[in-house]
C-alpha atoms as a PDB file:
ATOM      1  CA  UNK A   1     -33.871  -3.378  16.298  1.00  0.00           C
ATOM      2  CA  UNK A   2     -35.356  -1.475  13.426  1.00  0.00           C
ATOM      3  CA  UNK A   3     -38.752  -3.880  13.672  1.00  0.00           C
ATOM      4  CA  UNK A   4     -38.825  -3.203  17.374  1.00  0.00           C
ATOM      5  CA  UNK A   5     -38.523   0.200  16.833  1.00  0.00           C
ATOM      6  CA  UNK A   6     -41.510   0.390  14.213  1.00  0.00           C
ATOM      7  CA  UNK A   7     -43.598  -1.394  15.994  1.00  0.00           C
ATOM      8  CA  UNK A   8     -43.530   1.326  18.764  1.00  0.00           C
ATOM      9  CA  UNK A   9     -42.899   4.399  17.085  1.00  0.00           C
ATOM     10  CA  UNK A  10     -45.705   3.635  14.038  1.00  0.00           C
ATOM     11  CA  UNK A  11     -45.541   2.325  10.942  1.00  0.00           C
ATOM     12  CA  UNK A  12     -44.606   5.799   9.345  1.00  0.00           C
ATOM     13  CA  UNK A  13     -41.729   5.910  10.730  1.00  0.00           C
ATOM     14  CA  UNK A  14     -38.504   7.563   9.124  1.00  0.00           C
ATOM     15  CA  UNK A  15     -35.224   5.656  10.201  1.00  0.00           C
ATOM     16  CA  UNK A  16     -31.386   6.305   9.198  1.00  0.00           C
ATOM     17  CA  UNK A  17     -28.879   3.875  10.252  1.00  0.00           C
ATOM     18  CA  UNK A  18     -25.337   4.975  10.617  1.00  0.00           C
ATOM     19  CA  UNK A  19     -22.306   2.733   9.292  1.00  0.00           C
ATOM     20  CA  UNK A  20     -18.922   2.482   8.891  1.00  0.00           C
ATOM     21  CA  UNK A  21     -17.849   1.879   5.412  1.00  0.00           C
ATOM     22  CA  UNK A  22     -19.398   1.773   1.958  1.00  0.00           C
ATOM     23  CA  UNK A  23     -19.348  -1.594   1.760  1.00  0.00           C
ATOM     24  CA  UNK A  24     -21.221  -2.347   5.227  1.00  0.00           C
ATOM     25  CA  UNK A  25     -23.557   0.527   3.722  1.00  0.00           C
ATOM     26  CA  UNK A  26     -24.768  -1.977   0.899  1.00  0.00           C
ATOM     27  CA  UNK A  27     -24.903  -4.472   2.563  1.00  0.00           C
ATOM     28  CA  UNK A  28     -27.084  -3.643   5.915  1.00  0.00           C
ATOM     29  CA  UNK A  29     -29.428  -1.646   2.990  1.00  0.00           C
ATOM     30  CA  UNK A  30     -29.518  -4.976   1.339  1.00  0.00           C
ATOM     31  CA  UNK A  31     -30.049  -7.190   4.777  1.00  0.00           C
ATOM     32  CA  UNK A  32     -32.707  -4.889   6.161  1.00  0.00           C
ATOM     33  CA  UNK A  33     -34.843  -4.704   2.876  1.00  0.00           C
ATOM     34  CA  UNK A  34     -34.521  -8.840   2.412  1.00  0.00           C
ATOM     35  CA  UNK A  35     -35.031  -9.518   6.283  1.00  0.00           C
ATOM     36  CA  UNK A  36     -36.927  -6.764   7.637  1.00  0.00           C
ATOM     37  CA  UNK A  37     -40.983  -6.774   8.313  1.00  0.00           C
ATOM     38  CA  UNK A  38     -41.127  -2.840   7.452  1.00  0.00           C
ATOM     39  CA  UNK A  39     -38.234  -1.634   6.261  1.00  0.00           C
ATOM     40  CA  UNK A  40     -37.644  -0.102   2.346  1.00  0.00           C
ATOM     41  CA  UNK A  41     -34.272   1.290   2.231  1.00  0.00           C
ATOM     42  CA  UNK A  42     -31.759   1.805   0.194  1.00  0.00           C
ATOM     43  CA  UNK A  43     -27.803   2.974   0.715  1.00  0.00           C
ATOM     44  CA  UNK A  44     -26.472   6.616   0.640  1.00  0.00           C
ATOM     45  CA  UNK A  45     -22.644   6.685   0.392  1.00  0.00           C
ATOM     46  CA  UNK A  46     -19.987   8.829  -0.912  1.00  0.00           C
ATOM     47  CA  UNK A  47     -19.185  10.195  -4.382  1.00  0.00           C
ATOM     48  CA  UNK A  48     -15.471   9.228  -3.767  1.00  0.00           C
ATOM     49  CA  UNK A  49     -13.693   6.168  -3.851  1.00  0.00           C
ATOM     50  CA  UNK A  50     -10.081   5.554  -2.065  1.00  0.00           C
ATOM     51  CA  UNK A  51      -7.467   3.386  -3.180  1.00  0.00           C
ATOM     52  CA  UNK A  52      -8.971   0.820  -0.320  1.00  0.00           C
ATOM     53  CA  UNK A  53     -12.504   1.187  -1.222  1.00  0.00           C
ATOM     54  CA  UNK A  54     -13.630   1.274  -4.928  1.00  0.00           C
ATOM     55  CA  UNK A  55     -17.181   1.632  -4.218  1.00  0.00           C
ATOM     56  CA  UNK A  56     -18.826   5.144  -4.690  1.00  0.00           C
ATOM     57  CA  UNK A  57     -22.171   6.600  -5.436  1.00  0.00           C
ATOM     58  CA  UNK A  58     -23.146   9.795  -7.572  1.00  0.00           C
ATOM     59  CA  UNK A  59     -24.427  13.032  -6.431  1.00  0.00           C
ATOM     60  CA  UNK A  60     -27.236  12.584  -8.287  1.00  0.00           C
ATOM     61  CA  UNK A  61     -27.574   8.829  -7.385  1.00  0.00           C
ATOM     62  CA  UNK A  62     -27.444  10.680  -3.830  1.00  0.00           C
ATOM     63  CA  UNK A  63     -30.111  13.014  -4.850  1.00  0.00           C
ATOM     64  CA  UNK A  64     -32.678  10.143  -5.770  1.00  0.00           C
ATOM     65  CA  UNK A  65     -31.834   8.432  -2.455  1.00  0.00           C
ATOM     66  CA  UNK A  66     -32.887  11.471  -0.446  1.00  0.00           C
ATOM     67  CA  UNK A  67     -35.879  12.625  -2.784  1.00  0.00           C
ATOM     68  CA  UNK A  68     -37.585   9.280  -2.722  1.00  0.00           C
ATOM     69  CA  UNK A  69     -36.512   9.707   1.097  1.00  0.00           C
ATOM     70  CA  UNK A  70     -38.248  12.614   1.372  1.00  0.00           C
ATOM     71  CA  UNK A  71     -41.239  11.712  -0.419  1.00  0.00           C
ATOM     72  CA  UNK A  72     -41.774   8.668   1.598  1.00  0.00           C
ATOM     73  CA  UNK A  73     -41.449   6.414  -1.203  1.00  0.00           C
ATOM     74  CA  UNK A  74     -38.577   4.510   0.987  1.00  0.00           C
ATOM     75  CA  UNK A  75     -38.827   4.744   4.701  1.00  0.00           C
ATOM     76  CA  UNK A  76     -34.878   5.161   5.811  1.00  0.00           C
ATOM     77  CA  UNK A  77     -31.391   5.020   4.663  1.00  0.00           C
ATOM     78  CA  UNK A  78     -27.983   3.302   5.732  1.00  0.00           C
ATOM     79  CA  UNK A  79     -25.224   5.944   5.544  1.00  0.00           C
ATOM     80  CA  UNK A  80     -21.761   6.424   5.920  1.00  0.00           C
ATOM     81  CA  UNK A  81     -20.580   9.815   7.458  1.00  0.00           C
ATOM     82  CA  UNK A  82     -21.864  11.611   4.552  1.00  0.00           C
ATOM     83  CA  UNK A  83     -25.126  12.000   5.618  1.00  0.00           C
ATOM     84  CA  UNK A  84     -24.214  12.777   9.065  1.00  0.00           C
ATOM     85  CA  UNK A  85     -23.668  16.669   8.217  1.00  0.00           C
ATOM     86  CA  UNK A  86     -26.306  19.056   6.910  1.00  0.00           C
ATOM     87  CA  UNK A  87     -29.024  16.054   5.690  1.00  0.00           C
ATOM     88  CA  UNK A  88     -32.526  17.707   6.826  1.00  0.00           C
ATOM     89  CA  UNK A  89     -35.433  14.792   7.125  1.00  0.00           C
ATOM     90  CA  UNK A  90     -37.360  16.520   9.846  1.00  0.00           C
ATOM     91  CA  UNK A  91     -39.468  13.237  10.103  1.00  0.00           C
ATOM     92  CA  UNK A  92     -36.822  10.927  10.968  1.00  0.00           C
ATOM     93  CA  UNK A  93     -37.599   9.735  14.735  1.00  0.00           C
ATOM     94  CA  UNK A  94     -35.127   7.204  15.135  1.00  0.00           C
ATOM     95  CA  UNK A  95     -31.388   6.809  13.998  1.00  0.00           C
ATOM     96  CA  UNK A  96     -29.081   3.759  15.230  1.00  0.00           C
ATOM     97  CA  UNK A  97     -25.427   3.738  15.068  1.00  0.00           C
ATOM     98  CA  UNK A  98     -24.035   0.128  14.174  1.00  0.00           C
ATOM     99  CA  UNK A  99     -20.151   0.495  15.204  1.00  0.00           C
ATOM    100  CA  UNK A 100     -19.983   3.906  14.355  1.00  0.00           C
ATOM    101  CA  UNK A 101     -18.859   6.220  17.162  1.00  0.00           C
ATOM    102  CA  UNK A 102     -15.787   8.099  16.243  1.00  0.00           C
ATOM    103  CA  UNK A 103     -15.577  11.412  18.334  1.00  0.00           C
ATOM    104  CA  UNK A 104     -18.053  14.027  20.036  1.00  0.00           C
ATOM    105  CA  UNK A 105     -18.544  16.304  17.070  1.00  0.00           C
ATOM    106  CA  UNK A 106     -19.956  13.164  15.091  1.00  0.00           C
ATOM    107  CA  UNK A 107     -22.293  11.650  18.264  1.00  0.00           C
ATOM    108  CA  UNK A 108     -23.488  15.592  18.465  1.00  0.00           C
ATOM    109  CA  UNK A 109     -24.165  15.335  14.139  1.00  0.00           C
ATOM    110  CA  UNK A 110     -25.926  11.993  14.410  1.00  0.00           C
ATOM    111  CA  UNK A 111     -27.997  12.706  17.173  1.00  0.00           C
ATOM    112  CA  UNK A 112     -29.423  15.625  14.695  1.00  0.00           C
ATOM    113  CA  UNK A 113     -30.390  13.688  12.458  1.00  0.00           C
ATOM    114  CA  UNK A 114     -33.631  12.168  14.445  1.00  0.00           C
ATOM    115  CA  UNK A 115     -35.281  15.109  14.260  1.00  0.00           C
ATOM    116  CA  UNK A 116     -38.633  14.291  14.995  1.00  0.00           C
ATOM    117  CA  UNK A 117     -40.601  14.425  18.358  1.00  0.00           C
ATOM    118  CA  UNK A 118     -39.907  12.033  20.478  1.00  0.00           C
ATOM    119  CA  UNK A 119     -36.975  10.575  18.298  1.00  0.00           C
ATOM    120  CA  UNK A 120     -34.058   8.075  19.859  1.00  0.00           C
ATOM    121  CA  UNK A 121     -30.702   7.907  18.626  1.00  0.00           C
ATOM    122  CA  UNK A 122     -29.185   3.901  19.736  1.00  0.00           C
ATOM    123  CA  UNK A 123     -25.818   2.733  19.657  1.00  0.00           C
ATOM    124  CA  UNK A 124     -25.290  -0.625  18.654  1.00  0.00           C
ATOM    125  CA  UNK A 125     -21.535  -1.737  18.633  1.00  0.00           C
ATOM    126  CA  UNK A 126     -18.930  -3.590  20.244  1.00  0.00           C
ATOM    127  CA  UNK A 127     -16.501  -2.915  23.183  1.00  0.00           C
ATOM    128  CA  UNK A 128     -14.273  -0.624  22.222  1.00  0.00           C
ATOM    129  CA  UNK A 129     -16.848   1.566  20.046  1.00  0.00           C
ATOM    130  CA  UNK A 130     -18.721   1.732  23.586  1.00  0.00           C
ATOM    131  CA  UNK A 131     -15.675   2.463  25.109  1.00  0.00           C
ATOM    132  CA  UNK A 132     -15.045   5.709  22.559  1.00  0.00           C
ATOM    133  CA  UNK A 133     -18.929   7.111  22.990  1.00  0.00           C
ATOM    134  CA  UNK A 134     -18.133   7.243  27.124  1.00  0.00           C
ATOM    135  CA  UNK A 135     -15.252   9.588  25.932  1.00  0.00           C
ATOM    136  CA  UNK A 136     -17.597  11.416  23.614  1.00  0.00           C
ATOM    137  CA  UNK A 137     -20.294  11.652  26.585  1.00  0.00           C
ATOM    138  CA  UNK A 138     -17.824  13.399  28.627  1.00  0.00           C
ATOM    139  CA  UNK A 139     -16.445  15.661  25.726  1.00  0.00           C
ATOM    140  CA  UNK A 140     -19.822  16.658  25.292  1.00  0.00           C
ATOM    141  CA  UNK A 141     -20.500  17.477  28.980  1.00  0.00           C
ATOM    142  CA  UNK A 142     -17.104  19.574  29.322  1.00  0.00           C
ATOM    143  CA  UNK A 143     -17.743  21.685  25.815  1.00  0.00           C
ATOM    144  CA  UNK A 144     -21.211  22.696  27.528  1.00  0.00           C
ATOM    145  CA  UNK A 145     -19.568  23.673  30.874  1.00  0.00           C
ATOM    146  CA  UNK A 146     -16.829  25.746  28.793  1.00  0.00           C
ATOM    147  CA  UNK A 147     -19.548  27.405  26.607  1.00  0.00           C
ATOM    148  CA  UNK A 148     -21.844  28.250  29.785  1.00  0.00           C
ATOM    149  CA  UNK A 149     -18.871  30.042  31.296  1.00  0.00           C
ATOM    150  CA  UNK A 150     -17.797  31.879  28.359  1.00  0.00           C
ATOM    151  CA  UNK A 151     -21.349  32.707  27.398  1.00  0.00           C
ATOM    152  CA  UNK A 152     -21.658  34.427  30.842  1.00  0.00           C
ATOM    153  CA  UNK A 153     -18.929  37.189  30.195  1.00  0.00           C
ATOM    154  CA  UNK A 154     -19.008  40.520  28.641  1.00  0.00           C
ATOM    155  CA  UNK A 155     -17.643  41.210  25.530  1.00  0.00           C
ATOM    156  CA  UNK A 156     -14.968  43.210  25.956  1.00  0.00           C
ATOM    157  CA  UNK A 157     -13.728  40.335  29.209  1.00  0.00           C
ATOM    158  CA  UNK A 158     -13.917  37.541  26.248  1.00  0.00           C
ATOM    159  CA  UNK A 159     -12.008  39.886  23.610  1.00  0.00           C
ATOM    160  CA  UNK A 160      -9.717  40.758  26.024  1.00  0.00           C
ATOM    161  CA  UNK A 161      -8.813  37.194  27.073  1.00  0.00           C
ATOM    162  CA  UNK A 162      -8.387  36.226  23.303  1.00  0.00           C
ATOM    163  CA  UNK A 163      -5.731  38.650  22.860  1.00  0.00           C
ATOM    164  CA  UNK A 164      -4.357  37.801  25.917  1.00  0.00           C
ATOM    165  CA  UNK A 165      -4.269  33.812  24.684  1.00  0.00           C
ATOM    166  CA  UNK A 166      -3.086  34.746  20.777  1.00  0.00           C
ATOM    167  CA  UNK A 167      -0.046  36.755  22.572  1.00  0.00           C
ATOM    168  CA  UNK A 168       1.085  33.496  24.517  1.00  0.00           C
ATOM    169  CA  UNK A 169       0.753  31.555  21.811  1.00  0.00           C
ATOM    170  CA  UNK A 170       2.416  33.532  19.386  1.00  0.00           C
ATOM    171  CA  UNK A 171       5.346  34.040  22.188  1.00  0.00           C
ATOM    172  CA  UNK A 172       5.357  30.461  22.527  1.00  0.00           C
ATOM    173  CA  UNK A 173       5.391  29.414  19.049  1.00  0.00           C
ATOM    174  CA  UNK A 174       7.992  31.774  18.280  1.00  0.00           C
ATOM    175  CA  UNK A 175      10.474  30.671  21.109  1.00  0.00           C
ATOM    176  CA  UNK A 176       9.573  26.963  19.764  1.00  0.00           C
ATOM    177  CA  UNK A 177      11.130  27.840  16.275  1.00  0.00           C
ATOM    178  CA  UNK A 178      14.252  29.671  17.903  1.00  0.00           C
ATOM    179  CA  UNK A 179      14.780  26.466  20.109  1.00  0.00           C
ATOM    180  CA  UNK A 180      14.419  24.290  16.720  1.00  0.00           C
ATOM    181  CA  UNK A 181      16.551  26.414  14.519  1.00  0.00           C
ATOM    182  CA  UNK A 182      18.961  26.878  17.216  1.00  0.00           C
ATOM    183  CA  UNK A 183      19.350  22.991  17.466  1.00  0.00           C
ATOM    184  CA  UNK A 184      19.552  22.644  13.994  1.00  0.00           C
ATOM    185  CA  UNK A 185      22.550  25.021  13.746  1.00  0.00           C
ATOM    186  CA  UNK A 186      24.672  23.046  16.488  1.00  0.00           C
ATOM    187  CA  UNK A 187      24.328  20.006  14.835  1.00  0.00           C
ATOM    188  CA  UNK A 188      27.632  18.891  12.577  1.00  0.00           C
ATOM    189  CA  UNK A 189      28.156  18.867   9.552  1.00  0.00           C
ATOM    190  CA  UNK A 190      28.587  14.922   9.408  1.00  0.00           C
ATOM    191  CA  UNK A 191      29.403  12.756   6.536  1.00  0.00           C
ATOM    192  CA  UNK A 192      27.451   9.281   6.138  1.00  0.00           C
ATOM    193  CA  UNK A 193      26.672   6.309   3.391  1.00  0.00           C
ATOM    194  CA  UNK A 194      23.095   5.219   3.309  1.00  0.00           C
ATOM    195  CA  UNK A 195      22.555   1.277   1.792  1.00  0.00           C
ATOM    196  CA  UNK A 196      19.641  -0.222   1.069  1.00  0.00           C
ATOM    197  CA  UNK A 197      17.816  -2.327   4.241  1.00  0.00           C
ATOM    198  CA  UNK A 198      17.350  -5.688   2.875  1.00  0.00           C
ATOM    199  CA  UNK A 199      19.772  -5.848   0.190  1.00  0.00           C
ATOM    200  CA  UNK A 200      22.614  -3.240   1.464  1.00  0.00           C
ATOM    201  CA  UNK A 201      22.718  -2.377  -2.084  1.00  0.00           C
ATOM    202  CA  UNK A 202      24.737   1.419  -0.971  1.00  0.00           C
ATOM    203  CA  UNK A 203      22.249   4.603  -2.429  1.00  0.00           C
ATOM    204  CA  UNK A 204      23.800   7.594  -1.839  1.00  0.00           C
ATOM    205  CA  UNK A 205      25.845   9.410   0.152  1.00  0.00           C
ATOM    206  CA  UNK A 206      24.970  12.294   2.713  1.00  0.00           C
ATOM    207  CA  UNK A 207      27.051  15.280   0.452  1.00  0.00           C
ATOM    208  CA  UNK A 208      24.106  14.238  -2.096  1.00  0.00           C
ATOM    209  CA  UNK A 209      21.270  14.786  -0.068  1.00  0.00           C
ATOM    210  CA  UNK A 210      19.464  17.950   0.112  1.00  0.00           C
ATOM    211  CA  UNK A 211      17.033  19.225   3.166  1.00  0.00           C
ATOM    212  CA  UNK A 212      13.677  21.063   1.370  1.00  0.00           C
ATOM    213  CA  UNK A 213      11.487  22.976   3.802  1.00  0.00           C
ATOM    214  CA  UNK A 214      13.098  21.527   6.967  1.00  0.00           C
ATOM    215  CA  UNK A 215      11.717  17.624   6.496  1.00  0.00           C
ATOM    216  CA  UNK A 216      11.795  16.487   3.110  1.00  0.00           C
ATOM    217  CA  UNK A 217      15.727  15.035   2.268  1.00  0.00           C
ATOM    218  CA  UNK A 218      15.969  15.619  -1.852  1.00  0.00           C
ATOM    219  CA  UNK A 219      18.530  13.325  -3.847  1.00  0.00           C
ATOM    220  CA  UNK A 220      20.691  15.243  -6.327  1.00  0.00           C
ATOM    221  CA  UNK A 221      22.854  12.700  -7.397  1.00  0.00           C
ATOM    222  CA  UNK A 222      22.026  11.276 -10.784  1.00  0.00           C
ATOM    223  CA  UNK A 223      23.760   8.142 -10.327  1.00  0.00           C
ATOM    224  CA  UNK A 224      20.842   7.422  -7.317  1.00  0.00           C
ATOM    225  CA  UNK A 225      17.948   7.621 -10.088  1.00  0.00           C
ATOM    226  CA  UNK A 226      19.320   4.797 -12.076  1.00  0.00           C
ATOM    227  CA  UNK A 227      19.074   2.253  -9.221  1.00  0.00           C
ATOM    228  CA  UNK A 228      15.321   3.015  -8.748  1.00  0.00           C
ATOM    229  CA  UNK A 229      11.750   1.997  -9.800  1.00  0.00           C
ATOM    230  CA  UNK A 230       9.172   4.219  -9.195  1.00  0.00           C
ATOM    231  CA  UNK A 231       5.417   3.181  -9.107  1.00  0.00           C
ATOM    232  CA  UNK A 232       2.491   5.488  -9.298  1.00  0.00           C
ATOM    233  CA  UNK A 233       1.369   6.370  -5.629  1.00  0.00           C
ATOM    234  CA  UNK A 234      -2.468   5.514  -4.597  1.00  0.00           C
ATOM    235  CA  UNK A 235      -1.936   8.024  -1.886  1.00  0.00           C
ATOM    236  CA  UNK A 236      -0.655  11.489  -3.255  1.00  0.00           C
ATOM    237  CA  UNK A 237       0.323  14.004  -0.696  1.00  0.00           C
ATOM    238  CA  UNK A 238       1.183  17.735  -0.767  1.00  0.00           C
ATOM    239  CA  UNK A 239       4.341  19.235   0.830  1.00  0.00           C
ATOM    240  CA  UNK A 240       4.299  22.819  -0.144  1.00  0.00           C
ATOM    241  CA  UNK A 241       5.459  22.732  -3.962  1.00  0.00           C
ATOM    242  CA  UNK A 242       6.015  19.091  -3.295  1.00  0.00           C
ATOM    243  CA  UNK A 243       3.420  16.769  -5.075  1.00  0.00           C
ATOM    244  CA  UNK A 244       4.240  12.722  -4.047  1.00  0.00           C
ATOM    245  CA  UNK A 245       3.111  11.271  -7.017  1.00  0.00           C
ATOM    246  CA  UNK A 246       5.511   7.714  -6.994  1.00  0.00           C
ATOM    247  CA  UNK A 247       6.713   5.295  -4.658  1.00  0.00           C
ATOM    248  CA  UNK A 248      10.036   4.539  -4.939  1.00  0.00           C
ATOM    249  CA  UNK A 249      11.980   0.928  -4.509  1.00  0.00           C
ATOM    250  CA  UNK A 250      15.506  -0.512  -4.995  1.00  0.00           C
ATOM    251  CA  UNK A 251      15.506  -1.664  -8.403  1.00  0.00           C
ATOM    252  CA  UNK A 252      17.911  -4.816  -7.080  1.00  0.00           C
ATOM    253  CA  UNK A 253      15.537  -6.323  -4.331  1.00  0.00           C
ATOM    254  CA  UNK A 254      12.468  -3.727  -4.250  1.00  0.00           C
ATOM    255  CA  UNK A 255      12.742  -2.361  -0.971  1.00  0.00           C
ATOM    256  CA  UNK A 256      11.037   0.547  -0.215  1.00  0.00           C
ATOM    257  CA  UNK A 257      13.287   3.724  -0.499  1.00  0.00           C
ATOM    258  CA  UNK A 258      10.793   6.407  -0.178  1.00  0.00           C
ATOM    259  CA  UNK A 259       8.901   8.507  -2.896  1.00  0.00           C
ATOM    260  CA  UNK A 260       8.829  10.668  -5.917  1.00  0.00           C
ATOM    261  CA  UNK A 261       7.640  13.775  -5.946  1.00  0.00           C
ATOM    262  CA  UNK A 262       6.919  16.662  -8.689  1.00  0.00           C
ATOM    263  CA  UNK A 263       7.905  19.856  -7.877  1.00  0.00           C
ATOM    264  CA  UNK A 264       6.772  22.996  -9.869  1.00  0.00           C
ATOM    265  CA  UNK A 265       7.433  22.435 -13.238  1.00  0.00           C
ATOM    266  CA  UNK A 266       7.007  18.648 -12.688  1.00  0.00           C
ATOM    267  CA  UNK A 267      10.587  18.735 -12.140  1.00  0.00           C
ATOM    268  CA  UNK A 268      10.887  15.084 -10.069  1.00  0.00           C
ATOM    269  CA  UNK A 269      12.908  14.611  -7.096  1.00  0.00           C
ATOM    270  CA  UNK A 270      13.263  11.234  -5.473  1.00  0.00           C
ATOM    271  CA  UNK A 271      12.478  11.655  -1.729  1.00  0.00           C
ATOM    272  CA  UNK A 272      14.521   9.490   0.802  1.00  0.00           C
ATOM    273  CA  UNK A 273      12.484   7.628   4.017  1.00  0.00           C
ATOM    274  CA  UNK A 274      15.379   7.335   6.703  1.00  0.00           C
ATOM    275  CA  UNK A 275      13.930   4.261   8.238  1.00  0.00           C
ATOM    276  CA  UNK A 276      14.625   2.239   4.847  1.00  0.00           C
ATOM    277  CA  UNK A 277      18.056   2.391   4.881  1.00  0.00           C
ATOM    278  CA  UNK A 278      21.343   1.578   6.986  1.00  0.00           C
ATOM    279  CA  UNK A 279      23.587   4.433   8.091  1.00  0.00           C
ATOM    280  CA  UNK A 280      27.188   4.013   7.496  1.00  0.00           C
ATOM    281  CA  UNK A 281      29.514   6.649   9.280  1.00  0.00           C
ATOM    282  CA  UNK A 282      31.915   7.332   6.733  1.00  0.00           C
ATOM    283  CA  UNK A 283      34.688   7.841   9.642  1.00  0.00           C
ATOM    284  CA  UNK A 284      33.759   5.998  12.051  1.00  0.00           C
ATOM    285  CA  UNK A 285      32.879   3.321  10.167  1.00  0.00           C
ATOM    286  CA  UNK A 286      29.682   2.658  12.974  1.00  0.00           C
ATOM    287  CA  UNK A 287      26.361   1.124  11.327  1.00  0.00           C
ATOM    288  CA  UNK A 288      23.073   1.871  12.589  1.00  0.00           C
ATOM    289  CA  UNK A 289      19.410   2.600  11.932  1.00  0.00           C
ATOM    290  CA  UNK A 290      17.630   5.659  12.633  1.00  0.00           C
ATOM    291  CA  UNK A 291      13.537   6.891  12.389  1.00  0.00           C
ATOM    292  CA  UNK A 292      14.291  10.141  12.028  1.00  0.00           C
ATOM    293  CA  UNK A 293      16.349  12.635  10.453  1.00  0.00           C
ATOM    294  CA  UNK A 294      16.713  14.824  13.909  1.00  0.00           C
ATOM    295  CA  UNK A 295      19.161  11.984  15.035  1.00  0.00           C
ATOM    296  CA  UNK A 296      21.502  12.342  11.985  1.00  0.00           C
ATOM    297  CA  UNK A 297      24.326  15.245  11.235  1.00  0.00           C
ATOM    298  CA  UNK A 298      23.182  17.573   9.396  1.00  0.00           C
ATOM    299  CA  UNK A 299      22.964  17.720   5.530  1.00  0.00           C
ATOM    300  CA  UNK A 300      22.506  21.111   3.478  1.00  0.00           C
ATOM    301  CA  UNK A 301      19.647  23.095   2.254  1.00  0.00           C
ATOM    302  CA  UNK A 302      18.145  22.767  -0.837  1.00  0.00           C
ATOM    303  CA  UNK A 303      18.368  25.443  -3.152  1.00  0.00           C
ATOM    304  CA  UNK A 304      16.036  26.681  -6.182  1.00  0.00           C
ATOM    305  CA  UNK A 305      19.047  26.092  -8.795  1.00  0.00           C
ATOM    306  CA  UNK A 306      19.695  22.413  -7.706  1.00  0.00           C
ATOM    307  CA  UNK A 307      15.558  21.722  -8.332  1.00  0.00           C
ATOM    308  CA  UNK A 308      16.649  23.014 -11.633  1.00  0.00           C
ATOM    309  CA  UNK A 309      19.313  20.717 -12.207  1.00  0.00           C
ATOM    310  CA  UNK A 310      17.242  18.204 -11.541  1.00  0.00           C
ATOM    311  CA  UNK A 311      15.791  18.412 -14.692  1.00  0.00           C
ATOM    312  CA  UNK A 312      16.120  14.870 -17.064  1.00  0.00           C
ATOM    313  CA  UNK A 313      16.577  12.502 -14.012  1.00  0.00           C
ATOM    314  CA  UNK A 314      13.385  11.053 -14.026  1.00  0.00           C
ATOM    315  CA  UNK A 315      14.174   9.712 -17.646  1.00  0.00           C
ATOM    316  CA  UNK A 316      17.179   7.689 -16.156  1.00  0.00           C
ATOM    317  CA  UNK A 317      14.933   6.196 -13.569  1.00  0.00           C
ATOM    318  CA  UNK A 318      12.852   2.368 -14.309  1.00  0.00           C
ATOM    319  CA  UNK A 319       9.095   2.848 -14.005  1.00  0.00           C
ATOM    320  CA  UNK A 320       6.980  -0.406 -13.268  1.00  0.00           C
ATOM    321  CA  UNK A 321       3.669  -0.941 -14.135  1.00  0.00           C
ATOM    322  CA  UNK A 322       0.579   0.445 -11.990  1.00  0.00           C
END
């Protein structure tokens, strides 16, 4: 495809091929400069690496891609999505996608980037990728028909209708969180035993469970850090003070029991995941599983002073190696 696409655009051509992952990024550079009758490319990728992908490239390793780019000393580039936003080569007159397509605002930021008179933009990928650009088509028709009628009223008829729109949804959000809080307050108080799901190893019981900020369920009970390891998290998260930092397991079978977070202070708090555990009703006696919290009585709110008294658990809890 790039070869046919030389031969009829010119041998002067600028190309930019769009990719999924770092990896593939490497490798098509590597392919196309091996295989290719034309092509000298090289790979333009992100300065971040994930916990999945290890691979990353400088800014100024990014910098030399584009200059020598620009300068025509290489002819194109195989990029992730970095170079799908605000990368200006105004002689690049033909970009493919090879399984690429992810949503309208992306086919709209690719198809900028062949710049050049006369320049194509081709999707190569499989069924389902094809699939998602008919989606992004359509998207892209409807967000045109929306702007041509807004772009036809006055003014004051569009700042008018925005008020009108923020007043419903503020109405609406508001009588959302009176329906939720008014749920939450006919709920019962109920009292339950959580045990570990694969070894039934028992954790901690509801009256030591605290609710922070509505959907995080805090452990208070000092006995519960002792019969945890916690591993460093590849994934950290933020929940308001809340920093996830750990993962945390049963230190009998390693089961996943949630995580460990730092709040201010780096006060740690072990975090309970629902789904891990089984629910014993301490009158009923009933076992049973749930996703969620909603489903369960309720437990109490957390208070400042018990993230105080946290303080010194996490040095009674194991921690494994990362």
């Amino acid at each position: 495809m790039v070869d046919d696409n030389f031969t009829e655009k010119g041998k002067d051509s600028i190309f930019m091929v769009f990719v999924e992952t770092k990896a593939s990024a490497t490798a098509v550079s590597k392919y196309l400069t091996e295989k290719s009758s034309f092509a000298r490319c090289e790979h333009l990728i992100s300065s971040r690496s994930t916990s999945e992908d290890k691979e990353k490239q400088s800014q100024a390793d990014q910098s030399r891609v584009i200059k020598r780019l620009l300068s025509k000393q290489i002819n194109g580039v195989v990029a992730t999505q970095v170079a799908e936003e605000g990368l200006n080569i105004p002689a690049c007159n033909f970009v493919i996608r090879y399984n690429n397509t992810r949503n309208e605002i992306s086919t709209v930021q690719v198809a900028g980037r062949s710049r050049a008179k006369q320049g194509t933009v081709t999707d190569f990928a499989n069924a389902e990728k094809r699939r998602q650009e008919d989606i992004n088509v359509i998207r892209l028709a409807l967000m045109n028909d929306a702007l041509s009628n807004i772009l036809v009223k006055s003014d004051d008829d569009l700042q008018l209708e925005v008020r009108q729109r923020m007043r419903a949804i503020t109405a609406a959000e508001a009588e959302y969180a009176q329906a939720k809080e008014l749920h939450q307050q006919s709920k019962t108080t109920g009292k339950f035993t959580l045990r570990c799901g694969k070894c039934q190893e028992t954790a901690v019981c509801s009256c030591d469970i605290r609710c922070y900020n509505g959907s995080q369920y805090v452990v208070i009970d000092k006995e519960f850090y002792t019969k945890i390891t916690c591993h460093r998290n590849p994934k950290i998260s933020k929940y308001d003070n809340l920093e996830t930092k750990y993962k945390t397991f049963c230190k009998k079978c390693g089961h996943n029991w949630g995580v460990g977070a730092c709040f201010k202070e780096n006060v740690f708090c072990a975090i309970v995941k629902i789904k891990q555990f089984i629910i014993t009703d301490s009158n009923t006696k009933e076992e049973y599983h749930c996703k969620t919290w909603a489903k369960l009585p309720r437990v109490q709110y957390m208070s400042e002073e018990e993230f105080s008294n946290l303080k010194g658990f996490d040095e009674l809890t194991e921690y494994g190696r990362d």
